[in-house]
N, C-alpha and C. Protein backbone atom coordinates (compact mmCIF):
# COMPACT_ATOMS: atom_id res chain seq x y z
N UNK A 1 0.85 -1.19 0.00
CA UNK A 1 0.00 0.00 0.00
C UNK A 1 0.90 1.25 0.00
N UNK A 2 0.71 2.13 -0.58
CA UNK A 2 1.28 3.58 -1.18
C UNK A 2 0.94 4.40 0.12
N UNK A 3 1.80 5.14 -0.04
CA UNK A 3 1.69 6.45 1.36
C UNK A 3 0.59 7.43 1.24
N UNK A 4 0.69 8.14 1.97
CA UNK A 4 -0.53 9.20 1.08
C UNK A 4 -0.22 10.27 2.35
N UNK A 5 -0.63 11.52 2.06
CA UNK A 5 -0.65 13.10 2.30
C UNK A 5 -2.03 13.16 2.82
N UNK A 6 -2.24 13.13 4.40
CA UNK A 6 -3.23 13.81 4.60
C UNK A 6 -3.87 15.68 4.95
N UNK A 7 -4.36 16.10 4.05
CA UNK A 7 -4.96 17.35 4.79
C UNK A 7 -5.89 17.42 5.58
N UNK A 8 -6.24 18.55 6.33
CA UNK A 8 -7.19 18.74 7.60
C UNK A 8 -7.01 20.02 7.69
N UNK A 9 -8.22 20.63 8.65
CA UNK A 9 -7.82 22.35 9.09
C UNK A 9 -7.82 22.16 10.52
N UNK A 10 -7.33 22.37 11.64
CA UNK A 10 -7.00 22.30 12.94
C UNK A 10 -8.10 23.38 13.58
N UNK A 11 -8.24 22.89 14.75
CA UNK A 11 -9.33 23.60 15.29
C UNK A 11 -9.29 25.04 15.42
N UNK A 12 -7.82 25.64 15.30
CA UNK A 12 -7.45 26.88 15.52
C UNK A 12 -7.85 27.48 13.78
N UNK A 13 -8.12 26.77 12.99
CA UNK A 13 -8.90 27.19 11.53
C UNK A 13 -8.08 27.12 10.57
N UNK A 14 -6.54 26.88 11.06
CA UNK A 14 -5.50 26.62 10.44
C UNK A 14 -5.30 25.18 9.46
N UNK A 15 -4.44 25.53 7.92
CA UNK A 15 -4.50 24.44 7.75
C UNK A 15 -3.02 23.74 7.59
N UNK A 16 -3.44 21.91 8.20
CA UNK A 16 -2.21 21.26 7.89
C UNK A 16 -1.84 20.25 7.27
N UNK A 17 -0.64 19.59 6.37
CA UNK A 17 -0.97 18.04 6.56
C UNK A 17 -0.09 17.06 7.35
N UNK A 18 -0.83 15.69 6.92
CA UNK A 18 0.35 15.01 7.88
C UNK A 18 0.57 13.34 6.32
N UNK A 19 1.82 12.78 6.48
CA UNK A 19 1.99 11.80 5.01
C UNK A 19 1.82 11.02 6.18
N UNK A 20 1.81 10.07 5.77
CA UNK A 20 1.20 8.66 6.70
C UNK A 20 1.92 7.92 6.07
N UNK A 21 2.43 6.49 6.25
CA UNK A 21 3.40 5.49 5.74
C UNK A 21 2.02 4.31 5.11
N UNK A 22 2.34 3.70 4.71
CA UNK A 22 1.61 2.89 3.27
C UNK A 22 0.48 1.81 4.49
N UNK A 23 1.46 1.62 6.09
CA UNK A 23 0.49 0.98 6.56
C UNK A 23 -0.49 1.93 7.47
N UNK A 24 -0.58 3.00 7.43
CA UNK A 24 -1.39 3.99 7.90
C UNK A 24 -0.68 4.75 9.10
N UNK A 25 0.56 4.28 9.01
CA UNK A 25 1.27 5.11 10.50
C UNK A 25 1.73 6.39 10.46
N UNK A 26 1.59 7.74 10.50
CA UNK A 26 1.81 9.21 10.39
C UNK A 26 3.48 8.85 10.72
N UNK A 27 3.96 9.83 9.86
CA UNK A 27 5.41 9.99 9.85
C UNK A 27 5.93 11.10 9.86
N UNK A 28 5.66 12.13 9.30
CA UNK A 28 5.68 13.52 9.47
C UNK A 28 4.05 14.42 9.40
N UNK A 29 4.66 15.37 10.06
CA UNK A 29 3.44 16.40 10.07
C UNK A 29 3.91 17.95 9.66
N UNK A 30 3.06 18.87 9.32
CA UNK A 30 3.77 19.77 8.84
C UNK A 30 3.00 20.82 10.10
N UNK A 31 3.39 21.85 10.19
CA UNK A 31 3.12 23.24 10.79
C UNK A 31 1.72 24.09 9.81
N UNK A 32 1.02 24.96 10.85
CA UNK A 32 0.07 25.14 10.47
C UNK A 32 -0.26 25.94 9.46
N UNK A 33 -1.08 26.22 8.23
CA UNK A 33 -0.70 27.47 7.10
C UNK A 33 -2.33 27.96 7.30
N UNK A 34 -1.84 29.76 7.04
CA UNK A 34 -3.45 30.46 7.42
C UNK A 34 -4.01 29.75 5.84
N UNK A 35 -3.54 29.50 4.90
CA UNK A 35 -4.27 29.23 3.25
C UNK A 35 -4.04 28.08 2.74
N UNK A 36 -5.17 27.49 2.59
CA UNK A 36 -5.14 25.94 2.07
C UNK A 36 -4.68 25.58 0.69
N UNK A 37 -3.99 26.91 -0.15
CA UNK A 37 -3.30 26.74 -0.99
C UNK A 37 -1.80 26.79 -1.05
N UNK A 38 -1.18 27.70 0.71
CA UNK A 38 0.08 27.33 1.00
C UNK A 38 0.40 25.96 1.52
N UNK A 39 -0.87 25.26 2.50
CA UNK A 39 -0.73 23.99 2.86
C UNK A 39 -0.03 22.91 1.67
N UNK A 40 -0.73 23.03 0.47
CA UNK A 40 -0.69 21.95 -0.85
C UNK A 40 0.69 22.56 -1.30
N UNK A 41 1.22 23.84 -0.93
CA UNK A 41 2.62 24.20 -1.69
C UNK A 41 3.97 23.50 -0.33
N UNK A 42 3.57 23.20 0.15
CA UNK A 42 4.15 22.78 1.91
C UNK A 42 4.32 21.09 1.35
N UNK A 43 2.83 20.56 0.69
CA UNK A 43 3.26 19.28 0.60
C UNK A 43 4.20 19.17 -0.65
N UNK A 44 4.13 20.18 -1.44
CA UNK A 44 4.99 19.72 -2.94
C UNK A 44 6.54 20.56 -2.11
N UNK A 45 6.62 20.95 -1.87
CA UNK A 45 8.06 20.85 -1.05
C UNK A 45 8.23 19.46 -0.70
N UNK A 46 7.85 19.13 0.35
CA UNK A 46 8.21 17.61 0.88
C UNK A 46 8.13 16.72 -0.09
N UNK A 47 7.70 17.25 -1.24
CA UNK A 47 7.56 15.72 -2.16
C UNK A 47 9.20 16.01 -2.72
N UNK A 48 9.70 17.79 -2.89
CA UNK A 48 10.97 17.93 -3.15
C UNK A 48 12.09 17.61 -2.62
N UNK A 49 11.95 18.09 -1.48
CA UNK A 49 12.98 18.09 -0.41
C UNK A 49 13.18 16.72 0.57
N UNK A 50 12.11 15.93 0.34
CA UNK A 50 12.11 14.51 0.91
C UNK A 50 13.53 13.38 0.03
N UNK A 51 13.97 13.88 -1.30
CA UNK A 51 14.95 13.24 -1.97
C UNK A 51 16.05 13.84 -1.62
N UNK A 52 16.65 15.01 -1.15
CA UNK A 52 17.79 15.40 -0.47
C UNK A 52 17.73 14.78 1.20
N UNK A 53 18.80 13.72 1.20
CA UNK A 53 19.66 13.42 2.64
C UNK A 53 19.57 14.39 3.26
N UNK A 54 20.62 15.50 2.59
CA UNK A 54 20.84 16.81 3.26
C UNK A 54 19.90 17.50 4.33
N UNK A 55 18.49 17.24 3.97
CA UNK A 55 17.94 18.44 4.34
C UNK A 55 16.64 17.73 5.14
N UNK A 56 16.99 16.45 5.80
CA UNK A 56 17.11 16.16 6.95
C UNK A 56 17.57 16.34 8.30
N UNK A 57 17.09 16.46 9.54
CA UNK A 57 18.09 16.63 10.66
C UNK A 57 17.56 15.87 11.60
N UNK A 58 17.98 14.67 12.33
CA UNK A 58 17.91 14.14 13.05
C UNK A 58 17.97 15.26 14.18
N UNK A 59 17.29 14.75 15.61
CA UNK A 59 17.34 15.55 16.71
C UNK A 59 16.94 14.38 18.15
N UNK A 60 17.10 15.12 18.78
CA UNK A 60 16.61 14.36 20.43
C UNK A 60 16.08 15.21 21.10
N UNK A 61 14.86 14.86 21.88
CA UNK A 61 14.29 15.59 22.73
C UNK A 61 14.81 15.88 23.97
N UNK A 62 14.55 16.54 25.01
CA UNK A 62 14.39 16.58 26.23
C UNK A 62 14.05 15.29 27.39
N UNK A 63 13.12 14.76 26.24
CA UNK A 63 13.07 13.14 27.32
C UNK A 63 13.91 11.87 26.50
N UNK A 64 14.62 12.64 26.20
CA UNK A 64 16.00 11.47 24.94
C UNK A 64 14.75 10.12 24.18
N UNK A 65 13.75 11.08 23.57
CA UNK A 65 12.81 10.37 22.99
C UNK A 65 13.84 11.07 21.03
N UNK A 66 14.07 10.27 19.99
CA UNK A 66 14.44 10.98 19.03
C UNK A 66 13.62 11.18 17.73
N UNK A 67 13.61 12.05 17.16
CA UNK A 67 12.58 13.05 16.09
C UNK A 67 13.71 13.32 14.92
N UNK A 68 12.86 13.66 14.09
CA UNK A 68 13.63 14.26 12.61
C UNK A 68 12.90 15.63 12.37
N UNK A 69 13.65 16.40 11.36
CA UNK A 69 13.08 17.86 10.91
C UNK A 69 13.20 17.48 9.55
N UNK A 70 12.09 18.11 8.62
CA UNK A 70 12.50 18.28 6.62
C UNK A 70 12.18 19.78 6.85
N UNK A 71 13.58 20.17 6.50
CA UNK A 71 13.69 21.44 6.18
C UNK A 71 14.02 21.63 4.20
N UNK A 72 12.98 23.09 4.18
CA UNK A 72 13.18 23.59 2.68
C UNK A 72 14.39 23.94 2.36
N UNK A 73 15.07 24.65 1.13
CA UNK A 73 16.57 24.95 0.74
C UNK A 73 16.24 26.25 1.48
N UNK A 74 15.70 27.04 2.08
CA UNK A 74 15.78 28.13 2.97
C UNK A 74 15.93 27.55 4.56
N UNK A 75 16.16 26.72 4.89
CA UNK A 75 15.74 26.16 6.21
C UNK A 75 15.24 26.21 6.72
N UNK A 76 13.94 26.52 6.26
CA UNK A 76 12.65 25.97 7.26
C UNK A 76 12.37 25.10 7.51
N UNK A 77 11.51 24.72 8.38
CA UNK A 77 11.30 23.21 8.90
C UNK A 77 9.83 23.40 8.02
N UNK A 78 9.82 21.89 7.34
CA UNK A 78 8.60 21.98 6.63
C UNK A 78 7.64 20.74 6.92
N UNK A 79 8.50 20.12 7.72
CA UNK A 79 7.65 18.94 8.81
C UNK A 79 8.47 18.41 10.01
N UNK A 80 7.98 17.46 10.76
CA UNK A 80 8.66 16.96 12.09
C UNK A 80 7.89 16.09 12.03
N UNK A 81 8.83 14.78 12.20
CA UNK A 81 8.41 13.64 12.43
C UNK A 81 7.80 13.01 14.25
N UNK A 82 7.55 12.06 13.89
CA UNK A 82 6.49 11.93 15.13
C UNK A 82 7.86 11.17 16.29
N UNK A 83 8.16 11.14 17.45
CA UNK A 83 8.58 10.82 18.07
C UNK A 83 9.18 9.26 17.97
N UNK A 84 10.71 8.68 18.22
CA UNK A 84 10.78 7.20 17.95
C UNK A 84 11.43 7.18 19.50
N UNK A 85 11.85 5.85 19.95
CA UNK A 85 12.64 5.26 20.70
C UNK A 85 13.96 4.90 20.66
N UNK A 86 14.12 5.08 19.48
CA UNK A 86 15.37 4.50 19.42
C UNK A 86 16.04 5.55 17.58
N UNK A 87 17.25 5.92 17.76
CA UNK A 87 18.33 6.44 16.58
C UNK A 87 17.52 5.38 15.14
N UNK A 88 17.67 4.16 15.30
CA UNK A 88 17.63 3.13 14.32
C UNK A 88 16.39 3.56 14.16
N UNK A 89 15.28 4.00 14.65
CA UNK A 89 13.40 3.96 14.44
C UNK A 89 13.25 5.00 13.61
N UNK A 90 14.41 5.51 14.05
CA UNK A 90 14.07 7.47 13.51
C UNK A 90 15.03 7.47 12.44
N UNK A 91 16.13 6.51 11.87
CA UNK A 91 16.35 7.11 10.36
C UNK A 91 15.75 6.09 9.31
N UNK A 92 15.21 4.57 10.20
CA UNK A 92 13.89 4.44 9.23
C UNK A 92 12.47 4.94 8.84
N UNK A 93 12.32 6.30 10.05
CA UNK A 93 11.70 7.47 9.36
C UNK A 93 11.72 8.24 8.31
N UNK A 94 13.26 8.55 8.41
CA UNK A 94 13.62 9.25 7.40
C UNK A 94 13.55 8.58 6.15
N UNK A 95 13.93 6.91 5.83
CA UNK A 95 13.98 6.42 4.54
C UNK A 95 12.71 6.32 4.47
N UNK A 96 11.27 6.22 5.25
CA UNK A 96 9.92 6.29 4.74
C UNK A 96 9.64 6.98 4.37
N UNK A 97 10.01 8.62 4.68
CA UNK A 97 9.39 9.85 4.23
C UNK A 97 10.06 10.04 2.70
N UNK A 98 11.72 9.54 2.49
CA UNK A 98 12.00 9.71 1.21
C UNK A 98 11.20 8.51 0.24
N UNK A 99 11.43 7.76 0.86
CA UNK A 99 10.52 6.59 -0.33
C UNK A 99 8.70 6.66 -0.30
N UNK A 100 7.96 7.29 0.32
CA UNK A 100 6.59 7.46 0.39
C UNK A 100 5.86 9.07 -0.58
N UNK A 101 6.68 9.99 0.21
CA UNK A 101 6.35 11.04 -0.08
C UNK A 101 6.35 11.45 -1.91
N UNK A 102 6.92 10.99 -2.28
CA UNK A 102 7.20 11.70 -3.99
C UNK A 102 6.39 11.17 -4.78
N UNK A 103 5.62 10.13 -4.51
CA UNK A 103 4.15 9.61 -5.69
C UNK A 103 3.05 9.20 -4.66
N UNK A 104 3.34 9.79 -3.13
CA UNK A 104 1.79 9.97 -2.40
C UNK A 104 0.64 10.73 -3.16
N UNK A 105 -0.38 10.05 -3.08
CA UNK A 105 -1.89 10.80 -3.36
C UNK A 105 -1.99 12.06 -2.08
N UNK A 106 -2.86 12.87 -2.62
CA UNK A 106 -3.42 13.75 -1.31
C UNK A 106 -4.71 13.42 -1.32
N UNK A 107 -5.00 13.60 0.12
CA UNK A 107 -6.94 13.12 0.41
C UNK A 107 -7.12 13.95 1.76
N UNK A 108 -8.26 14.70 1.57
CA UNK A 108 -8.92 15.65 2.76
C UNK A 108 -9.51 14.54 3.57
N UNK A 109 -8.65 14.83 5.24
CA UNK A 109 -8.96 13.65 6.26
C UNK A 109 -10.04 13.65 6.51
């Protein structure tokens, strides 16, 4: 099963999405956009920037729980992945988001 891009508008009226992995597990999420036409320009970034290594960043939290960032060629963060347990959980995050994201469908959640 293929990944897919979900959109939604958040209760604050904002809109966001989140790609989900092929067995339905959310993998990244993006930050909130006031226009549901910057949201869809947010996901065609990640469909870009998901094939650069580079522009990945692994990270660790505060409760040494570890996360990833996809940042744009400006460095923004253009999603954050959902929390793993372990280094090894979180850069097979990263190879899901590069192998899912670039021929995901989009579908309003």
């Amino acid at each position: 099963m293929a990944g897919k891009f979900e959109t939604y508008t958040g209760k604050n009226g904002k809109h966001y999405f989140r790609l989900k992995a092929g067995n339905g597990e959310p993998i990244l999420q993006s930050q909130g956009y006031k226009a549901k036409a910057d949201c869809k320009n947010g996901i065609e970034s990640v469909r870009r920037n998901s094939q650069d290594e580079k522009r990945f960043e692994a990270k660790t939290s505060s409760n040494d729980k570890h996360y990833f960032v996809l940042k744009a060629t400006n460095g923004q963060v253009i999603g954050t992945s959902e929390m793993y347990n372990s280094t090894a959980s979180c850069k097979n995050g990263i190879a899901s988001v590069a192998r899912n994201a670039p021929d995901a469908a989009v579908a309003e959640a």
